[in-house]
N, C-alpha and C. Protein backbone atom coordinates (compact mmCIF):
# COMPACT_ATOMS: atom_id res chain seq x y z
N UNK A 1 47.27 172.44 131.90
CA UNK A 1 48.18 171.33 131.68
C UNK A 1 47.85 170.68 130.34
N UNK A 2 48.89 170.33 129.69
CA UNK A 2 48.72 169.80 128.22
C UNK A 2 48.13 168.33 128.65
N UNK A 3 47.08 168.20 128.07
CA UNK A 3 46.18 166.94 127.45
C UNK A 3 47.31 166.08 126.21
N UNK A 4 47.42 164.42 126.90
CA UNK A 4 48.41 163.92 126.28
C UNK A 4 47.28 162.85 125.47
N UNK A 5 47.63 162.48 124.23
CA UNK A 5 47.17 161.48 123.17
C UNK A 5 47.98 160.15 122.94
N UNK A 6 47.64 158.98 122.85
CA UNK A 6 48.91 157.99 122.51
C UNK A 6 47.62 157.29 121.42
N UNK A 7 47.76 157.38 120.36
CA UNK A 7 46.73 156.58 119.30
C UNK A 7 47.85 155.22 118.99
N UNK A 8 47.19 154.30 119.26
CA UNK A 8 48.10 153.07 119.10
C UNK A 8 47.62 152.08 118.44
N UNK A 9 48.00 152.15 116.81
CA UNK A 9 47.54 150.97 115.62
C UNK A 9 48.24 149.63 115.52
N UNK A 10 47.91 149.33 114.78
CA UNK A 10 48.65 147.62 114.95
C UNK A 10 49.54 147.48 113.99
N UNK A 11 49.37 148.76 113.17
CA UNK A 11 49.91 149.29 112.09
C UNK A 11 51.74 149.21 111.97
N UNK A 12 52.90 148.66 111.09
CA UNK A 12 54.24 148.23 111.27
C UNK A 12 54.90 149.00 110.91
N UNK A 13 54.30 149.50 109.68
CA UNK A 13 55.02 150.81 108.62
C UNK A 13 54.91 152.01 109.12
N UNK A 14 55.93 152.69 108.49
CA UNK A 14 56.37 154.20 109.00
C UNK A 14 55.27 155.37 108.17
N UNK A 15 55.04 154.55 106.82
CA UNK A 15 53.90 154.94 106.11
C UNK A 15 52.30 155.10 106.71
N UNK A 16 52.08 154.23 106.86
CA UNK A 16 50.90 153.87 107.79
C UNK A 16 51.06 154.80 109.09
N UNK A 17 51.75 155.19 109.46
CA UNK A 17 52.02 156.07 110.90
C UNK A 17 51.46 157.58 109.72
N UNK A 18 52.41 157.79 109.06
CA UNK A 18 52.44 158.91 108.15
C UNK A 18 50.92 159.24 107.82
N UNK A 19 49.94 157.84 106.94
CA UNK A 19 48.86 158.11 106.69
C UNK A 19 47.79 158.71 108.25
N UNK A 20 47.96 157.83 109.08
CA UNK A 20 47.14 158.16 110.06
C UNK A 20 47.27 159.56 110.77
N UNK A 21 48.61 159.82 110.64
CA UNK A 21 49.14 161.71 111.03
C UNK A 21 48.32 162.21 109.90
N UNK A 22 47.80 162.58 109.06
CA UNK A 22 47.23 163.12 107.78
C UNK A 22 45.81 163.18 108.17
N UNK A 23 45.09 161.92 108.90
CA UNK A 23 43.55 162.12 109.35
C UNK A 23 43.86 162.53 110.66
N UNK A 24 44.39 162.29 111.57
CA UNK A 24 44.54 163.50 112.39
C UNK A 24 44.96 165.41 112.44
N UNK A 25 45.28 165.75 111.34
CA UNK A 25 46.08 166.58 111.59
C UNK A 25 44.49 167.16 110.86
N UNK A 26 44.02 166.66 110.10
CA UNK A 26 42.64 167.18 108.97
C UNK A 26 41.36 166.97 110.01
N UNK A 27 41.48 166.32 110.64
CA UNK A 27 39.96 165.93 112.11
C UNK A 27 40.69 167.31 113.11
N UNK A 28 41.50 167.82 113.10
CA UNK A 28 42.60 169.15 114.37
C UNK A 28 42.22 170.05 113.10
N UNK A 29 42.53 170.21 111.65
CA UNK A 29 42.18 171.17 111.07
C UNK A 29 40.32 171.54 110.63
N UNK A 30 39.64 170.62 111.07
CA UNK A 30 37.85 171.03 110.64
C UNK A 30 37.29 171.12 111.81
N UNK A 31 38.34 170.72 112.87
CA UNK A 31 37.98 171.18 114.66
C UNK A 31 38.49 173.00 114.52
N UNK A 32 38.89 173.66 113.80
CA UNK A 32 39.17 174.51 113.57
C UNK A 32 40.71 174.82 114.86
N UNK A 33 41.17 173.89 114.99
CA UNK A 33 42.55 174.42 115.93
C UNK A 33 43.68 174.36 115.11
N UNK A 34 44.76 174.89 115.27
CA UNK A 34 45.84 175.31 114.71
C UNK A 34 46.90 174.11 115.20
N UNK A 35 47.72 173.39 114.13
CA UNK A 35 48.25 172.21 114.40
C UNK A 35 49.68 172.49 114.23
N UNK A 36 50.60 171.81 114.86
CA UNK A 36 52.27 171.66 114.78
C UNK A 36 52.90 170.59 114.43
N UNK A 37 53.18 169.94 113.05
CA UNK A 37 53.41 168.72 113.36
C UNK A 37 55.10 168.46 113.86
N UNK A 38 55.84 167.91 114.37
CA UNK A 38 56.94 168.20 114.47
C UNK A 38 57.66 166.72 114.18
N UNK A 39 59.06 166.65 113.45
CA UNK A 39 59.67 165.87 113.25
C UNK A 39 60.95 165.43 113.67
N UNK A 40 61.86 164.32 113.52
CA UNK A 40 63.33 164.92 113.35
C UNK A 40 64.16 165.19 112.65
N UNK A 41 63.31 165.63 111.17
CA UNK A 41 64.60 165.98 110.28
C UNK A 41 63.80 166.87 108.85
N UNK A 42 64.29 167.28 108.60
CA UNK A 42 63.94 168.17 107.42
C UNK A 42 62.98 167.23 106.28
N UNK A 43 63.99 166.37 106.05
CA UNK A 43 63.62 164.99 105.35
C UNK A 43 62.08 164.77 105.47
N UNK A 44 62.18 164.25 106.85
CA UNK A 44 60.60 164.38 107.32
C UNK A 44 59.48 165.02 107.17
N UNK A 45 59.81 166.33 107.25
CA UNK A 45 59.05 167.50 107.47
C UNK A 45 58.63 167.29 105.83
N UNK A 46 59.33 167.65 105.03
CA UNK A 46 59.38 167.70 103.61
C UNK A 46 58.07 166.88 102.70
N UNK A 47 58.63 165.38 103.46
CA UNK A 47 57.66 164.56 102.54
C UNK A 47 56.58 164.32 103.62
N UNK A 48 56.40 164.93 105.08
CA UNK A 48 54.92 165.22 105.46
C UNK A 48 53.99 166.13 104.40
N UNK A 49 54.77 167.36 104.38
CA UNK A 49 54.43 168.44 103.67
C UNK A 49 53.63 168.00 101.92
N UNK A 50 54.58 166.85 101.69
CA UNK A 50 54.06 166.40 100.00
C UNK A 50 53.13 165.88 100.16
N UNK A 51 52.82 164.91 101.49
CA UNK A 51 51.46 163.79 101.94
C UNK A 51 50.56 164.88 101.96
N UNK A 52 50.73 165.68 102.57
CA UNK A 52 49.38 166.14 103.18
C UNK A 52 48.91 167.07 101.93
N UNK A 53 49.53 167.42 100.88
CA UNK A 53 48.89 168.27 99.17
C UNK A 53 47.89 166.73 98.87
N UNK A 54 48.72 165.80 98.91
CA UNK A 54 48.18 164.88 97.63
C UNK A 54 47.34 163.54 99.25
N UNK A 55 47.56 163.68 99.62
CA UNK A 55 46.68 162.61 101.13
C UNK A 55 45.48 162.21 101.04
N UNK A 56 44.16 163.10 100.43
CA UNK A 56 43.21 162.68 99.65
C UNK A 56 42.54 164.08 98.32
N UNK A 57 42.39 163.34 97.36
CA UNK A 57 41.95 163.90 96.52
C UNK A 57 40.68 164.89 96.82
N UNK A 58 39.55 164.91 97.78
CA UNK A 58 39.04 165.88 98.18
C UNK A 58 39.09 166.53 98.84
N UNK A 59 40.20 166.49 99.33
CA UNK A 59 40.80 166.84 100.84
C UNK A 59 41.51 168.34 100.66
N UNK A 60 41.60 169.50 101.56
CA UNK A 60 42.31 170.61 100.96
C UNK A 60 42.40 170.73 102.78
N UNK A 61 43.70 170.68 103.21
CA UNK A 61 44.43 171.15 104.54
C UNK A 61 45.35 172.52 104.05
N UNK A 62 45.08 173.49 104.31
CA UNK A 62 46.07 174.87 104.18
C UNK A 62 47.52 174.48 105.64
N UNK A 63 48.54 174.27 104.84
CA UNK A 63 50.18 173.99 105.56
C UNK A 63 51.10 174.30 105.10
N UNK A 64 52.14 174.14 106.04
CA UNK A 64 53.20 174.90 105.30
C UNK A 64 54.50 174.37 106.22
N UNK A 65 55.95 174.71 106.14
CA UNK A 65 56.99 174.28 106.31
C UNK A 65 57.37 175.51 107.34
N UNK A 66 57.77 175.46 108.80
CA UNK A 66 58.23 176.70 109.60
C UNK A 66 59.53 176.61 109.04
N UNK A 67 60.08 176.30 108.05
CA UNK A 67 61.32 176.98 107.93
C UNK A 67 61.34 177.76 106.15
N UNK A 68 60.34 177.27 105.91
CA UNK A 68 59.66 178.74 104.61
C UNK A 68 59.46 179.74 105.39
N UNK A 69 60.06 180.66 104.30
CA UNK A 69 59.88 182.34 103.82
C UNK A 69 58.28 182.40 103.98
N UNK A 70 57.67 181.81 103.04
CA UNK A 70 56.54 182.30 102.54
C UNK A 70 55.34 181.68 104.15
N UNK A 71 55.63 180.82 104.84
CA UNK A 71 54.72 180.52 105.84
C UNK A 71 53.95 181.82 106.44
N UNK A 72 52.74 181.44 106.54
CA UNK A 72 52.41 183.18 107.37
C UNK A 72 51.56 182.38 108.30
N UNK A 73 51.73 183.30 109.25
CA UNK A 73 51.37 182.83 111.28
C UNK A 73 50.22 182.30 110.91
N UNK A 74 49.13 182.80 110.07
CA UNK A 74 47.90 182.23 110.35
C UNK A 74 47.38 180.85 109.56
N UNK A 75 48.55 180.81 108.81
CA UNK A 75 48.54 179.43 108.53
C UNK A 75 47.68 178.04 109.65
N UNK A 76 46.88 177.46 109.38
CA UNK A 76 46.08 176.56 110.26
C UNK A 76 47.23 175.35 110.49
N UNK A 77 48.29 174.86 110.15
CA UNK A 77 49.00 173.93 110.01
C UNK A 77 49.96 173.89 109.54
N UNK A 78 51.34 173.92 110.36
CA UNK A 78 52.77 174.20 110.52
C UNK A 78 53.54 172.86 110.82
N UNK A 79 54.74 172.93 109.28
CA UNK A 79 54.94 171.48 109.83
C UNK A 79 56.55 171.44 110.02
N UNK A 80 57.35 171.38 111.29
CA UNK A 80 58.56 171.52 111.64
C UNK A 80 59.81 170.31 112.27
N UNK A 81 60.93 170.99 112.18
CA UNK A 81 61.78 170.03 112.77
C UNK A 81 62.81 170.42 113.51
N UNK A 82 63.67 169.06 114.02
CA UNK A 82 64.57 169.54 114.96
C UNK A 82 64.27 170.67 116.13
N UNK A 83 65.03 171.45 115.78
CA UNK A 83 65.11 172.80 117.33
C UNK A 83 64.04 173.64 116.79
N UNK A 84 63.51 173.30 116.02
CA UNK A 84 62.08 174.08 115.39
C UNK A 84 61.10 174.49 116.85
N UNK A 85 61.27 175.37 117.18
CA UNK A 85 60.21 175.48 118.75
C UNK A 85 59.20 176.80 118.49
N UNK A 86 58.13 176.40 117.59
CA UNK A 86 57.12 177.21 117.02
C UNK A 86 56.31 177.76 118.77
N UNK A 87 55.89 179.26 119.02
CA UNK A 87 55.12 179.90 120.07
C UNK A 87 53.64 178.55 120.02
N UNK A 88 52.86 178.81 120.89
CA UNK A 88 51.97 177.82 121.38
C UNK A 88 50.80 177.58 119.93
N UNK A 89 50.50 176.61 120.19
CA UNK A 89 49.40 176.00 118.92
C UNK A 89 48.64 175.28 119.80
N UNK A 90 46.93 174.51 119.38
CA UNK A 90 46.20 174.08 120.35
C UNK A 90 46.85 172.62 119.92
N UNK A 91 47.27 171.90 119.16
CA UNK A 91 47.84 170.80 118.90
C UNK A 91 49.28 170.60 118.59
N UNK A 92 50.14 169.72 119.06
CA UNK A 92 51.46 169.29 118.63
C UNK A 92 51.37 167.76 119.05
N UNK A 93 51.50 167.82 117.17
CA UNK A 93 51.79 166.32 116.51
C UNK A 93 53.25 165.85 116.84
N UNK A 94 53.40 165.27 117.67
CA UNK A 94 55.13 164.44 117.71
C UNK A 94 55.33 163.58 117.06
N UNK A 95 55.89 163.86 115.88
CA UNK A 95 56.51 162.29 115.47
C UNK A 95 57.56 162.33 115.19
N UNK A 96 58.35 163.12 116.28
CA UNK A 96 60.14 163.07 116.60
C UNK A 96 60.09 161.89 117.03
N UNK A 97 61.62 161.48 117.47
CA UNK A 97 62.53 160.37 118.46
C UNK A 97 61.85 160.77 119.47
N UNK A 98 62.42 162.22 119.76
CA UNK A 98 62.71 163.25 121.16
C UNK A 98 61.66 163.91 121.41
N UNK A 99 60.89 164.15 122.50
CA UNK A 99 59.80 165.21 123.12
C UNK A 99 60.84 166.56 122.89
N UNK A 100 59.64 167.76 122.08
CA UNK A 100 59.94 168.40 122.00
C UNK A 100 60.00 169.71 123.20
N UNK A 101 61.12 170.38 123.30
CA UNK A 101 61.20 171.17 124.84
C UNK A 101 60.01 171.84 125.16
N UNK A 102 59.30 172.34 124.48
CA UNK A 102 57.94 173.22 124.67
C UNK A 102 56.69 172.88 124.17
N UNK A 103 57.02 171.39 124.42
CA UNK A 103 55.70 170.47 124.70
C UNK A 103 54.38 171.45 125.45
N UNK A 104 54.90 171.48 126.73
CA UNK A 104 54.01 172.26 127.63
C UNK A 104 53.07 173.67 126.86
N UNK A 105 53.95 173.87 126.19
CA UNK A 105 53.21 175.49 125.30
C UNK A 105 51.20 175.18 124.81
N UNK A 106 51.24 173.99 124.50
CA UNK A 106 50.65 172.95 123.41
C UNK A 106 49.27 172.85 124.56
N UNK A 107 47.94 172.85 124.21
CA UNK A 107 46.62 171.92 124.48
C UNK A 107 46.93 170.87 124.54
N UNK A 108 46.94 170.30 123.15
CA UNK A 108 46.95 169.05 123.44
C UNK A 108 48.40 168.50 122.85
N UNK A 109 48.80 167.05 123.55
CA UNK A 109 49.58 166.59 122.61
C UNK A 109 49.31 165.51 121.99
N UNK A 110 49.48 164.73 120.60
CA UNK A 110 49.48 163.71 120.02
C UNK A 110 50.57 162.91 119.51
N UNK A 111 50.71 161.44 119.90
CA UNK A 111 51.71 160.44 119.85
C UNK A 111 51.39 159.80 118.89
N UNK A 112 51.80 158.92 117.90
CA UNK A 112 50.92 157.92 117.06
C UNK A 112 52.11 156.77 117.25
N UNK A 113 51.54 155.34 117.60
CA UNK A 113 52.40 154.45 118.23
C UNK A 113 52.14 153.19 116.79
N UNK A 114 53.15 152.48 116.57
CA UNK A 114 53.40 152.02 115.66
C UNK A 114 53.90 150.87 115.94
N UNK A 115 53.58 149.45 115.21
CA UNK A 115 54.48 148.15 116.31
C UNK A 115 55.83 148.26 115.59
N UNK A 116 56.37 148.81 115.31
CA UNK A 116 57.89 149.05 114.58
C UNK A 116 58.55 148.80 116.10
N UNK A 117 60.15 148.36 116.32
CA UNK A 117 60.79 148.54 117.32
C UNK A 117 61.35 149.97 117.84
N UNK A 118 61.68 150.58 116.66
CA UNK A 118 62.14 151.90 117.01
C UNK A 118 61.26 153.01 117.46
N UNK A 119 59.88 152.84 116.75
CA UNK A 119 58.58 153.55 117.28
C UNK A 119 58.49 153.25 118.99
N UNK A 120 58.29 151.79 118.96
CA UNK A 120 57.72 151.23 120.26
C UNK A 120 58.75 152.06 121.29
N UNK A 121 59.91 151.88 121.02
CA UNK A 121 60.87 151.84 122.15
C UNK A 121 60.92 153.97 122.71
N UNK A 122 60.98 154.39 121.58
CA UNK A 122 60.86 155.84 121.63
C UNK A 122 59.76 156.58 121.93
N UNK A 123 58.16 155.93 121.99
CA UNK A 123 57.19 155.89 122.75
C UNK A 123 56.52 155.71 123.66
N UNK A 124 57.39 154.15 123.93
CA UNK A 124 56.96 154.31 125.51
C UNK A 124 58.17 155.21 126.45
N UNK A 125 59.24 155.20 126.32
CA UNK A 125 59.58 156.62 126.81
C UNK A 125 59.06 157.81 126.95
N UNK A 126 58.44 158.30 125.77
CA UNK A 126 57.81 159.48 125.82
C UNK A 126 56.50 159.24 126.86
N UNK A 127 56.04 158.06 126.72
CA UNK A 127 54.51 157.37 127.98
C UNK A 127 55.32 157.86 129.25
N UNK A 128 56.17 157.62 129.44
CA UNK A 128 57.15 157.19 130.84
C UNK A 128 57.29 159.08 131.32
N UNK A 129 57.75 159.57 130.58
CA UNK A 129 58.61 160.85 130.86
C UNK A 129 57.10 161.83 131.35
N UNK A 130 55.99 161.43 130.58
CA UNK A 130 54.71 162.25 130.98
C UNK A 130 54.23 161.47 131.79
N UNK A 131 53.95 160.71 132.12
CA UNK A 131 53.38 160.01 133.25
C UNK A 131 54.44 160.76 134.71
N UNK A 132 55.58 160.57 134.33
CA UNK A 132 56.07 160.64 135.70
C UNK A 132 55.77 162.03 136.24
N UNK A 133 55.30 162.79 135.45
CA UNK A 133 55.15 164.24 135.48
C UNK A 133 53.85 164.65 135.34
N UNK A 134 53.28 163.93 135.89
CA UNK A 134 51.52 164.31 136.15
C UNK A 134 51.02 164.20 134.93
N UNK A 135 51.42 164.60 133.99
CA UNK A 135 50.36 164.74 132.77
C UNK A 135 49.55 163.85 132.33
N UNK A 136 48.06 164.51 132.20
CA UNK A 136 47.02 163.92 131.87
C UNK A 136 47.14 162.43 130.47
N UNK A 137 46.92 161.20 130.69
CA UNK A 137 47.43 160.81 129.34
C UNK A 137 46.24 159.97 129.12
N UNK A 138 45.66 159.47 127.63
CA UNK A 138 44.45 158.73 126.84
C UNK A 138 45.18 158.09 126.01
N UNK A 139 44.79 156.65 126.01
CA UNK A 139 45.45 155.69 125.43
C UNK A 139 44.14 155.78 124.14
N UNK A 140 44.33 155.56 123.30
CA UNK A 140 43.35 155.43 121.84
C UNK A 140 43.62 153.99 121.31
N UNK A 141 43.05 152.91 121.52
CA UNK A 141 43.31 151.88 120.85
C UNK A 141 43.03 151.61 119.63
N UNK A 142 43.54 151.89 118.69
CA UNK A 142 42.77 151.31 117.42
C UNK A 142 43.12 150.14 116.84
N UNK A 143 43.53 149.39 117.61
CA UNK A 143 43.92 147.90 116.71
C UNK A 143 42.46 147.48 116.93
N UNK A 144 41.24 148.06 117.79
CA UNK A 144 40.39 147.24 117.68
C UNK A 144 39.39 147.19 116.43
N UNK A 145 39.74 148.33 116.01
CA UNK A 145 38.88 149.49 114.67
C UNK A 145 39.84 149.21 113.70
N UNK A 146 41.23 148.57 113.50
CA UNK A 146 42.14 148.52 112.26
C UNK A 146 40.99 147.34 111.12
């Protein structure tokens, strides 16, 4: 059964969500597991893809876009959208609206919760929809560590 994540900052900006997906996805890439980040829009995917080249100057994450040519499977970190439904990875990053259909495929999953209204409201849904369905869930507080 997929292991559920809800990391919840005190954090307002969509940026700040963005930065903190970048040390997660790099703490999932030196754990040596293979990551998914998933979005809802190309848009998204795109300027994840630009964060995570330039995110820190010593920093080197090997990623790529599942809707590039050039992506190859063994890529450590795949970053997708929409109906994008990549075969199983040990991590999937959600930072859609929408739970993606093959959630279940996934180890683990990761939420990153944001006090934005549109975050809040589309998160605790996603809390709601796994809870009601057994899945294991870990709340991560970090407003205490912000």
């Amino acid at each position: 059964m997929t292991d559920i994540d809800f990391y919840i900052l005190s954090a307002q900006e969509p940026q700040q969500r963005l930065d903190f997906a970048c040390r997660l996805v790099e703490k999932a890439y030196r754990s040596r597991c293979k990551v998914y980040v998933h979005f809802d829009s190309e848009i998204q995917a795109k300027t994840f893809d630009e964060l995570l080249w330039s995110y820190r100057d010593n920093s080197f994450i090997p990623h790529g876009l599942v809707a590039s040519d050039a992506l190859e499977d063994n890529c450590p970190v795949h970053i997708g959208f929409g109906d994008q439904q990549p075969p199983h990875f040990d991590v999937l990053l959600n930072l859609a609206t929408e739970i993606p259909s093959t959630f279940a495929r996934h180890k683990r999953l990761l939420e990153i919760v944001i006090q934005q209204d549109a975050v809040l409201t589309s998160t605790r849904l996603h809390y709601k929809f796994y809870k009601e369905r057994g899945y294991p869930i870990n709340n991560i507080d970090m407003r205490i560590s912000d």
